[in-house]
PDB file of N, CA and C in Angstrom:
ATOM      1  N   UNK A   1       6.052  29.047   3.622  1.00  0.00           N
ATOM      2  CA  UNK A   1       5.300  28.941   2.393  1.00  0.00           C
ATOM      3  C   UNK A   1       3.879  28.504   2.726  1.00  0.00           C
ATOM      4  N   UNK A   2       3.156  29.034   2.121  1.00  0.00           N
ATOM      5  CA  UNK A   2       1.462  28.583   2.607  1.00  0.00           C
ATOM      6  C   UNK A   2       1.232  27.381   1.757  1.00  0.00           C
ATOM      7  N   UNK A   3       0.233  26.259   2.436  1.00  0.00           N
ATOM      8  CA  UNK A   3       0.232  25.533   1.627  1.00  0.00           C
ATOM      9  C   UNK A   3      -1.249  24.950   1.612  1.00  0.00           C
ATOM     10  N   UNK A   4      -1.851  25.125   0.232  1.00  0.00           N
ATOM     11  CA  UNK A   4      -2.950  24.874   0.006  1.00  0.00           C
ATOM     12  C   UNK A   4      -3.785  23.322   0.096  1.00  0.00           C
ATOM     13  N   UNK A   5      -4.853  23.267  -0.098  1.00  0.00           N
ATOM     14  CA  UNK A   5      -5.870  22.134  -0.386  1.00  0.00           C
ATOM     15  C   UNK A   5      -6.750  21.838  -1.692  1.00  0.00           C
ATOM     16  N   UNK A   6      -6.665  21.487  -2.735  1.00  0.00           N
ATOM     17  CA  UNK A   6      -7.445  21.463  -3.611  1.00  0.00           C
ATOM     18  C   UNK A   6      -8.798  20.801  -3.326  1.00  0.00           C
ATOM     19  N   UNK A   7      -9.922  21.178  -3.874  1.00  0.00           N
ATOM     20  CA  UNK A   7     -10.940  20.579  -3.151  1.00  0.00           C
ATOM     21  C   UNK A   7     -10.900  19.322  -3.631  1.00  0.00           C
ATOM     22  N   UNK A   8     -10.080  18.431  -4.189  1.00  0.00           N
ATOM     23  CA  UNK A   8     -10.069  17.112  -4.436  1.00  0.00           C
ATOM     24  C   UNK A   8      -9.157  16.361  -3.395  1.00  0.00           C
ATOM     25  N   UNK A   9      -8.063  16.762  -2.889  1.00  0.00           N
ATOM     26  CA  UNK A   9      -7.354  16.929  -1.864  1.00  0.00           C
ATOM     27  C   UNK A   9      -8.186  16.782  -0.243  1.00  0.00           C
ATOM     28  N   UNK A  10      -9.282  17.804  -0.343  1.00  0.00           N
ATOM     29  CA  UNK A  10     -10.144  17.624   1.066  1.00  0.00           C
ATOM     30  C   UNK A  10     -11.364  16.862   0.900  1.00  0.00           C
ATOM     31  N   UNK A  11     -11.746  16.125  -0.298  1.00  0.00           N
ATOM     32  CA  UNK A  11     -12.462  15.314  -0.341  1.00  0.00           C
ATOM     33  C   UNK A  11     -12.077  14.207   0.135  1.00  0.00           C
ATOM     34  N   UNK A  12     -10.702  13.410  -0.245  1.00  0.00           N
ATOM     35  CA  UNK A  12      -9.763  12.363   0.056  1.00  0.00           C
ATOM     36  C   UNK A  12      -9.661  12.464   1.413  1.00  0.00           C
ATOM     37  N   UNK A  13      -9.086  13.927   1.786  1.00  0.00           N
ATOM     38  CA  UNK A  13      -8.961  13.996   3.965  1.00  0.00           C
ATOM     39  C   UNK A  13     -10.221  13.454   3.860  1.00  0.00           C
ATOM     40  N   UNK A  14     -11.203  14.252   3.769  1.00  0.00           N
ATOM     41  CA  UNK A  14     -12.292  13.709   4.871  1.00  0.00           C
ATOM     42  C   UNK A  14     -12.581  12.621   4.792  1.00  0.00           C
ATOM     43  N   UNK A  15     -12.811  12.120   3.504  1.00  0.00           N
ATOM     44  CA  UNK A  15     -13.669  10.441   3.262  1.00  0.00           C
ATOM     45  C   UNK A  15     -12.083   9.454   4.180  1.00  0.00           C
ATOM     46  N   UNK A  16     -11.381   9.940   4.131  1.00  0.00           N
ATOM     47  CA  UNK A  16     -10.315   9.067   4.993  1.00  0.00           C
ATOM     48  C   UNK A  16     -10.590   9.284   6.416  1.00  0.00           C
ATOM     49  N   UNK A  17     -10.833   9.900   6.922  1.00  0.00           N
ATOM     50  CA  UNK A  17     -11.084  10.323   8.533  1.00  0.00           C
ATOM     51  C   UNK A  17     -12.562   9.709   8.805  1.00  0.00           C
ATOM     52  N   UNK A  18     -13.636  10.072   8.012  1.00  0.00           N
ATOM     53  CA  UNK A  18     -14.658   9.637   8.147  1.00  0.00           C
ATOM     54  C   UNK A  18     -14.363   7.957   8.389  1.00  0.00           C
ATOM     55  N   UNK A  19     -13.845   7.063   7.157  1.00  0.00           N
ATOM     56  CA  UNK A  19     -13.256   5.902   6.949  1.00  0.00           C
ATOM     57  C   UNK A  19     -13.226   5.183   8.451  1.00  0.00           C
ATOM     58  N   UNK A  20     -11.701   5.737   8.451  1.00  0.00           N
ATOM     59  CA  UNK A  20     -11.245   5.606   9.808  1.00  0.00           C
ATOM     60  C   UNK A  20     -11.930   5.737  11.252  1.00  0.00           C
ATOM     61  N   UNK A  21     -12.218   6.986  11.057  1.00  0.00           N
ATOM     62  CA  UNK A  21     -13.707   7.372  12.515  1.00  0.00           C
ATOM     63  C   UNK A  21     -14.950   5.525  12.714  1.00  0.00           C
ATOM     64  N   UNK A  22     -14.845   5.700  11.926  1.00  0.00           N
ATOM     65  CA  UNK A  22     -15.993   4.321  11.455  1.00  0.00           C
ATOM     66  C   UNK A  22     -15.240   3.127  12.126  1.00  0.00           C
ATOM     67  N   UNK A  23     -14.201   2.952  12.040  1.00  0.00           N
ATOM     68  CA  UNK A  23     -13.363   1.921  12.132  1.00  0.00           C
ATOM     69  C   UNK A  23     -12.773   2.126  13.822  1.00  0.00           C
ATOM     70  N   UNK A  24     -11.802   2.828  13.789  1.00  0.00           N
ATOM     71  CA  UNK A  24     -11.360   3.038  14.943  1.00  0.00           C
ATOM     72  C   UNK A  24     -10.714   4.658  15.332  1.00  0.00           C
ATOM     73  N   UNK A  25     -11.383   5.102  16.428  1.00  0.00           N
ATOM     74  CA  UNK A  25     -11.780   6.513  16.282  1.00  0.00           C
ATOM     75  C   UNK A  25     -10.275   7.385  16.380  1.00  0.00           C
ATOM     76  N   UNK A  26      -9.437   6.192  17.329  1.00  0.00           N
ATOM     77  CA  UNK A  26      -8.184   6.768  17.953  1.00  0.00           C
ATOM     78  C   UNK A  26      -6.757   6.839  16.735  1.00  0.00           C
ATOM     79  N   UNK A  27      -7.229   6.139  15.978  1.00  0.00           N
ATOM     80  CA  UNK A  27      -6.890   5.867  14.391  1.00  0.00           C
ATOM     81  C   UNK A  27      -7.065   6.833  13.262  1.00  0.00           C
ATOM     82  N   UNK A  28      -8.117   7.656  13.237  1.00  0.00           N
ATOM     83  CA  UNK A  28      -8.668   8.761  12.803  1.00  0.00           C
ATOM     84  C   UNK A  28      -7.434  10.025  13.331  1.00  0.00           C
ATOM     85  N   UNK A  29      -7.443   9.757  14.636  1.00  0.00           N
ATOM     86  CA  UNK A  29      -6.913  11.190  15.631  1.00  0.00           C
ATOM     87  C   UNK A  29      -5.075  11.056  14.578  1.00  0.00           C
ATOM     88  N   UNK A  30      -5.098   9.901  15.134  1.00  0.00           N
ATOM     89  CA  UNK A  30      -3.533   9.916  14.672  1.00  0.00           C
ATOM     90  C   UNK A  30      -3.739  10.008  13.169  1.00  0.00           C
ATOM     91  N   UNK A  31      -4.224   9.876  12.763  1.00  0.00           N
ATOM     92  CA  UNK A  31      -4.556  10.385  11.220  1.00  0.00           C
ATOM     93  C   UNK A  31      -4.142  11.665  10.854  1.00  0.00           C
ATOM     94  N   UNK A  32      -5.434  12.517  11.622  1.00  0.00           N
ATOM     95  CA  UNK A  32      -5.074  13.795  11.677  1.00  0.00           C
ATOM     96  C   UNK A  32      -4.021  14.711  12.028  1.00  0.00           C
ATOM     97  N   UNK A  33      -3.226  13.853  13.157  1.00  0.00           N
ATOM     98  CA  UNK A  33      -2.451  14.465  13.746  1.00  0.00           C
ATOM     99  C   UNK A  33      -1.184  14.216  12.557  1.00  0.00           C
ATOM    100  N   UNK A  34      -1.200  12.921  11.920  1.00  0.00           N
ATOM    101  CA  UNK A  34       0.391  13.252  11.228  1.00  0.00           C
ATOM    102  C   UNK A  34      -0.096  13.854   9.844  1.00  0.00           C
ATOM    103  N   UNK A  35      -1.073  13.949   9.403  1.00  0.00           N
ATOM    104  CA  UNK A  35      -1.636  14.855   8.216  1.00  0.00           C
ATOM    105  C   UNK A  35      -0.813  16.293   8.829  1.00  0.00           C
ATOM    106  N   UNK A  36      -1.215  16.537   9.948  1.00  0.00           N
ATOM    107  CA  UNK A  36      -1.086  18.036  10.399  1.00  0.00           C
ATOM    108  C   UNK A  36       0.778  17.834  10.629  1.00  0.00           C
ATOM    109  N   UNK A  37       1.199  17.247  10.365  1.00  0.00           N
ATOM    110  CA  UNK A  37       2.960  17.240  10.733  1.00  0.00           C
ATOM    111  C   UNK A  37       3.245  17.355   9.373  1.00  0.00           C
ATOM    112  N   UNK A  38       2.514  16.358   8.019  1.00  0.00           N
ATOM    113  CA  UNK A  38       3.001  16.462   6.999  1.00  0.00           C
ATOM    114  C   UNK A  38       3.019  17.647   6.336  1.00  0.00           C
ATOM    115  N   UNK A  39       1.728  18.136   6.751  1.00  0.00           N
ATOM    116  CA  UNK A  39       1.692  19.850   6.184  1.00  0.00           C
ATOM    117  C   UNK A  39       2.999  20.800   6.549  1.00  0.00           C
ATOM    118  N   UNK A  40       2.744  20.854   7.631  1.00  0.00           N
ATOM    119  CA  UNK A  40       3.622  21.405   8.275  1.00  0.00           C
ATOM    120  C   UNK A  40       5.406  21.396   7.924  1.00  0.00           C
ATOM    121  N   UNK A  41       5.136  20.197   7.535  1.00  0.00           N
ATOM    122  CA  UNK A  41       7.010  20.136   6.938  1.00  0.00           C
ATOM    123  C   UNK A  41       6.851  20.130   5.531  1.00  0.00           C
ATOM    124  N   UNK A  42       5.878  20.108   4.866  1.00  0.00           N
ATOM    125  CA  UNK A  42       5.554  20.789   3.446  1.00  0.00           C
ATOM    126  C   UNK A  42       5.659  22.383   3.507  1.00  0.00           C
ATOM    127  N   UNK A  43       5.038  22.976   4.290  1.00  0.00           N
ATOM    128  CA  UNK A  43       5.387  24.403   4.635  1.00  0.00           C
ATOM    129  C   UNK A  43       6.884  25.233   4.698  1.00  0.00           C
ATOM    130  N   UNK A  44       7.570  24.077   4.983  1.00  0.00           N
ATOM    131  CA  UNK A  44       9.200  24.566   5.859  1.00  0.00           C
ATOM    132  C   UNK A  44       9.945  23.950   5.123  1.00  0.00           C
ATOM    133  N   UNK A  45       9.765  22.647   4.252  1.00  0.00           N
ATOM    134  CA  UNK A  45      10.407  22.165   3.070  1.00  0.00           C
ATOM    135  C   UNK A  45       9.710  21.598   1.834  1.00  0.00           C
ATOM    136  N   UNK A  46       8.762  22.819   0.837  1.00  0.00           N
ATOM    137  CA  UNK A  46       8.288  22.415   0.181  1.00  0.00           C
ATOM    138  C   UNK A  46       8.907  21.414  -1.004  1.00  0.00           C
ATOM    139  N   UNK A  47      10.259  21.097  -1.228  1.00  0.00           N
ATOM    140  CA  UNK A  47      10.438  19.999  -1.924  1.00  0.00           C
ATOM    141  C   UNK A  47      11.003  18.641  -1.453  1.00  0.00           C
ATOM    142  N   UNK A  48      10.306  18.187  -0.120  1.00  0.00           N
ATOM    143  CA  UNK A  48      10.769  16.673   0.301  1.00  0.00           C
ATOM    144  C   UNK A  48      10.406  16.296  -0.051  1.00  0.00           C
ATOM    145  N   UNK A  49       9.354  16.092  -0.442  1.00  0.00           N
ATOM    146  CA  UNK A  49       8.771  14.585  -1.144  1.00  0.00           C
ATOM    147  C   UNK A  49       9.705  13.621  -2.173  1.00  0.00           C
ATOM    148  N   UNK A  50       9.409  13.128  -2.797  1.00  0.00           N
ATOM    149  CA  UNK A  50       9.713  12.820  -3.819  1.00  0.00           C
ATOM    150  C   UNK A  50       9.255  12.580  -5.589  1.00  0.00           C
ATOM    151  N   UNK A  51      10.501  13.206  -6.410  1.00  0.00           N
ATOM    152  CA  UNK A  51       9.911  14.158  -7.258  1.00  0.00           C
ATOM    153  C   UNK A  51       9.110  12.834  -8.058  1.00  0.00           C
ATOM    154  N   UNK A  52       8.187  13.614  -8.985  1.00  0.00           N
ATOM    155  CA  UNK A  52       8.079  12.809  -9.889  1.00  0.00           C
ATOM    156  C   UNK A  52       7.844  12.886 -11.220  1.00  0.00           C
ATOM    157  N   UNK A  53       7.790  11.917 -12.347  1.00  0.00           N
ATOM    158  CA  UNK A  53       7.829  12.384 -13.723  1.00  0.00           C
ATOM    159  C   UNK A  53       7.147  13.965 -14.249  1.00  0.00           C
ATOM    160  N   UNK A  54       6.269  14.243 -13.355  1.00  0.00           N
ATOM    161  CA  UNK A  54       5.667  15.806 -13.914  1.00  0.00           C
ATOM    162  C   UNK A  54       6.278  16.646 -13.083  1.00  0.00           C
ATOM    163  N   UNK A  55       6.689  17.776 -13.781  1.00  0.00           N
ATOM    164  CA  UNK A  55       7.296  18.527 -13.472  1.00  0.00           C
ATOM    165  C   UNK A  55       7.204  19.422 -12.465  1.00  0.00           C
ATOM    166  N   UNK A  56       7.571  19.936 -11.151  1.00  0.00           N
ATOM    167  CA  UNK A  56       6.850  20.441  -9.648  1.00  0.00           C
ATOM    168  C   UNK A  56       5.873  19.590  -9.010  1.00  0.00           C
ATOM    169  N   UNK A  57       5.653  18.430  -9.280  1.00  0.00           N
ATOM    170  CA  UNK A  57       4.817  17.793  -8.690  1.00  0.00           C
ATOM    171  C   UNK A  57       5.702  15.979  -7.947  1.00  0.00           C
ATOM    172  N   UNK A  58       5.622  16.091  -6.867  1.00  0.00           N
ATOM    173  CA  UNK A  58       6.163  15.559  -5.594  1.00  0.00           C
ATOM    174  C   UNK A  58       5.069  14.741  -4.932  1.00  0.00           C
ATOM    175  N   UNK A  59       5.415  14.005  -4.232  1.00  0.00           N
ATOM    176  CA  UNK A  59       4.713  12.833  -3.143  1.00  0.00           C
ATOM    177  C   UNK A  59       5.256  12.848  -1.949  1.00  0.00           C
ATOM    178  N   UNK A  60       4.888  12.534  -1.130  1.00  0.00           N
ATOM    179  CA  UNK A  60       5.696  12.824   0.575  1.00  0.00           C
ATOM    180  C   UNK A  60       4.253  11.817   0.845  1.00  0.00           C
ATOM    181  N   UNK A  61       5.274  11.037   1.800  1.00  0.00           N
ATOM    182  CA  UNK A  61       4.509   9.197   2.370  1.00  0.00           C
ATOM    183  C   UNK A  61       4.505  10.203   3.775  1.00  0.00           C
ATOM    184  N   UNK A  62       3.724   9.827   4.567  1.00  0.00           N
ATOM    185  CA  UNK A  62       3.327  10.143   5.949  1.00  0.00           C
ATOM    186  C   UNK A  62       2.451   8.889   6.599  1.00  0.00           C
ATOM    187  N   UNK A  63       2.557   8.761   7.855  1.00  0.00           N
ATOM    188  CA  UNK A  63       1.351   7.951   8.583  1.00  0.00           C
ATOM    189  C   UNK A  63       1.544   6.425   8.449  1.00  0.00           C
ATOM    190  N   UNK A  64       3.034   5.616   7.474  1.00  0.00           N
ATOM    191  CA  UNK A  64       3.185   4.394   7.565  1.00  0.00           C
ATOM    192  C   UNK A  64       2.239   4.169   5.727  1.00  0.00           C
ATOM    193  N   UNK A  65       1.426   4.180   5.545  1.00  0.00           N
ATOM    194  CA  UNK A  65       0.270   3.812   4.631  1.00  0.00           C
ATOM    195  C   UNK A  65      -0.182   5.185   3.665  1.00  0.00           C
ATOM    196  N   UNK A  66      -0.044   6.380   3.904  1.00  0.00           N
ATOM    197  CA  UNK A  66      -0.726   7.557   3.203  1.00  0.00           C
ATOM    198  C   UNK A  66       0.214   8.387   2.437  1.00  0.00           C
ATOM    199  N   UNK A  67      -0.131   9.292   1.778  1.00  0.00           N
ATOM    200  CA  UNK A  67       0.496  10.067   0.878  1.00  0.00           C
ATOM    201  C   UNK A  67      -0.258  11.299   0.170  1.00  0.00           C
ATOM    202  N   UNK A  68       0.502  12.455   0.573  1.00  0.00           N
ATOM    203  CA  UNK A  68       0.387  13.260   0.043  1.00  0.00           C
ATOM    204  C   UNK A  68       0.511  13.274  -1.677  1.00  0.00           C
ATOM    205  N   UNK A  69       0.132  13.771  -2.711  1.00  0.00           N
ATOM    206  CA  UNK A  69       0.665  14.412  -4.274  1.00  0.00           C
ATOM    207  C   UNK A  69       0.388  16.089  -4.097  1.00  0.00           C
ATOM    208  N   UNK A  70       1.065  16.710  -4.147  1.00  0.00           N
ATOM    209  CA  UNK A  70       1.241  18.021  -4.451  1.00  0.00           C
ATOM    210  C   UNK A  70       2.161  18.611  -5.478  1.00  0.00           C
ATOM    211  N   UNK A  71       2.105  20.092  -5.734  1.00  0.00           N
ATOM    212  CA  UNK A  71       2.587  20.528  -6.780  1.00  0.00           C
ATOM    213  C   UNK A  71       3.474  21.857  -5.914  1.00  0.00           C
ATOM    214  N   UNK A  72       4.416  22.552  -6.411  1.00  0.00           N
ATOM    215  CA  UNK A  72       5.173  23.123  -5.989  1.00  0.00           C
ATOM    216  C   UNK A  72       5.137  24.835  -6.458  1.00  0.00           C
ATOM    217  N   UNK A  73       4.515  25.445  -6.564  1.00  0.00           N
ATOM    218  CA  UNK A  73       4.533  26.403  -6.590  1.00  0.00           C
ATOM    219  C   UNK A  73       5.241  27.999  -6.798  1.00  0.00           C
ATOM    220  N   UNK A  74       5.802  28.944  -7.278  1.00  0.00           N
ATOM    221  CA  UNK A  74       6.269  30.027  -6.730  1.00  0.00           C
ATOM    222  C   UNK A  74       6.133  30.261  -5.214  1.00  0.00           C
ATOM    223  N   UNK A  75       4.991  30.603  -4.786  1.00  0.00           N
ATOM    224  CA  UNK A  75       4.889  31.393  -3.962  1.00  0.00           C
ATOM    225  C   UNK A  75       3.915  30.273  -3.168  1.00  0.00           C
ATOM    226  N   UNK A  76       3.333  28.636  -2.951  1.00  0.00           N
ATOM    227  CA  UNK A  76       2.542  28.216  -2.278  1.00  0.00           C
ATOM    228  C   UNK A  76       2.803  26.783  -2.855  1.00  0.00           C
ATOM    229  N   UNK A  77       2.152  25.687  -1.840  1.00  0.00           N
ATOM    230  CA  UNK A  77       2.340  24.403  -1.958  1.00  0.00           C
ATOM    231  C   UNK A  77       0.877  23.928  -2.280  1.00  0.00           C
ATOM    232  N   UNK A  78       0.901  22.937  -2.971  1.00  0.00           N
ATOM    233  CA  UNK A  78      -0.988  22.825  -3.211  1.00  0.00           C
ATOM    234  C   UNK A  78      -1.261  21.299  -2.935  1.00  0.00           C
ATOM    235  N   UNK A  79      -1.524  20.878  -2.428  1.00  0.00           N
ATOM    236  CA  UNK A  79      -1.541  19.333  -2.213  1.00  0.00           C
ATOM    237  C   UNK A  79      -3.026  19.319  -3.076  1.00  0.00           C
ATOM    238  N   UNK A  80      -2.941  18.274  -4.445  1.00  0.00           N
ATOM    239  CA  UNK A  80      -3.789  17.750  -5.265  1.00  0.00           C
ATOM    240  C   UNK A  80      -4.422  16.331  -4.495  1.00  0.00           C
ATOM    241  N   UNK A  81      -4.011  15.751  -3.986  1.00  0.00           N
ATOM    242  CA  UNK A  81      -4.311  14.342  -3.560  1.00  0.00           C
ATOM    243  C   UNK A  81      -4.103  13.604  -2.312  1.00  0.00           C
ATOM    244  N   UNK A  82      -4.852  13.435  -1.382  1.00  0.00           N
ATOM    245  CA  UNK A  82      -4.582  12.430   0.055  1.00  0.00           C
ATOM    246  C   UNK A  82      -4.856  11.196  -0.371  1.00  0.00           C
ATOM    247  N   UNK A  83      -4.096  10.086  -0.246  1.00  0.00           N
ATOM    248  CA  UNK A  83      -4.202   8.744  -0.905  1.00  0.00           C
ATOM    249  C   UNK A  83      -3.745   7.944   0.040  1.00  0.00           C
ATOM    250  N   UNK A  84      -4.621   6.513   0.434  1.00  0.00           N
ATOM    251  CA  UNK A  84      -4.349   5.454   1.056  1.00  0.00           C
ATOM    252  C   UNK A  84      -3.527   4.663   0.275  1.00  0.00           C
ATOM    253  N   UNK A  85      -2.477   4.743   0.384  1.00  0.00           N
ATOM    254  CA  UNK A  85      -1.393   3.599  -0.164  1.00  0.00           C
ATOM    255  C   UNK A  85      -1.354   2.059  -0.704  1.00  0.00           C
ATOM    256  N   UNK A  86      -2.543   2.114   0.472  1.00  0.00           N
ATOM    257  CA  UNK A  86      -2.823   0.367   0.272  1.00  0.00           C
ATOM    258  C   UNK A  86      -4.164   0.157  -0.651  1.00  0.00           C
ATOM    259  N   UNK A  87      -4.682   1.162  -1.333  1.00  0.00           N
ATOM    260  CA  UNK A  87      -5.776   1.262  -2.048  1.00  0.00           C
ATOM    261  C   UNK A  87      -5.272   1.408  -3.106  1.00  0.00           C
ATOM    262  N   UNK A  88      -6.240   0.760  -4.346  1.00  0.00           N
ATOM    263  CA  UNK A  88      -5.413   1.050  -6.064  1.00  0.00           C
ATOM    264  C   UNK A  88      -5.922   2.352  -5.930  1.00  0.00           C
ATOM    265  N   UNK A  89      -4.712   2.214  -6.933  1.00  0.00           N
ATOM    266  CA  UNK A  89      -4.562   4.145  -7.996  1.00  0.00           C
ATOM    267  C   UNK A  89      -5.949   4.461  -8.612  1.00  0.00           C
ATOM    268  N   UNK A  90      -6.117   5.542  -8.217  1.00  0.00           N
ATOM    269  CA  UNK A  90      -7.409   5.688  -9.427  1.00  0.00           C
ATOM    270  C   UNK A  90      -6.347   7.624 -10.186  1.00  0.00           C
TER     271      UNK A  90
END
């Protein structure tokens, strides 16, 4: 299943990597790297996450602290949101 990025979605990646890069660079990498695992098993099991009150729309925790929100699709996965866990909700 292909699975998309909303551009609100790659605003969140980057300002998180950037974040991180700032902080500690090797921290960033592993960032990226389990971003790129979470996709990836979003691809091959678009409904792990866990569901939630709206309807096709799921969460999947990755990285200890982060989280995917995506929506579920026919035919594609769309991740709406990259979110630091330990940061309030907006």
């Amino acid at each position: 299943m292909i699975v998309e990025l909303s551009d609100r979605a790659i605003a969140d990646y980057l300002a998180l990597v950037e974040n991180l890069a700032d902080f500690n660079p090797s921290s960033a990498l592993s960032f990226i790297e389990d971003f790129e695992r979470a996709r990836l098993a979003l691809r091959d099991f678009p409904r792990i996450g866990v569901a939630t009150v709206a309807p096709d729309r799921r969460i999947l925790h990755f990285a200890r602290w982060y989280h995917v929100e995506y929506e579920v699709l026919p035919n594609r996965v769309v991740v709406r949101r990259v979110k630091d866990g330990r940061r309030q909700a907006d």
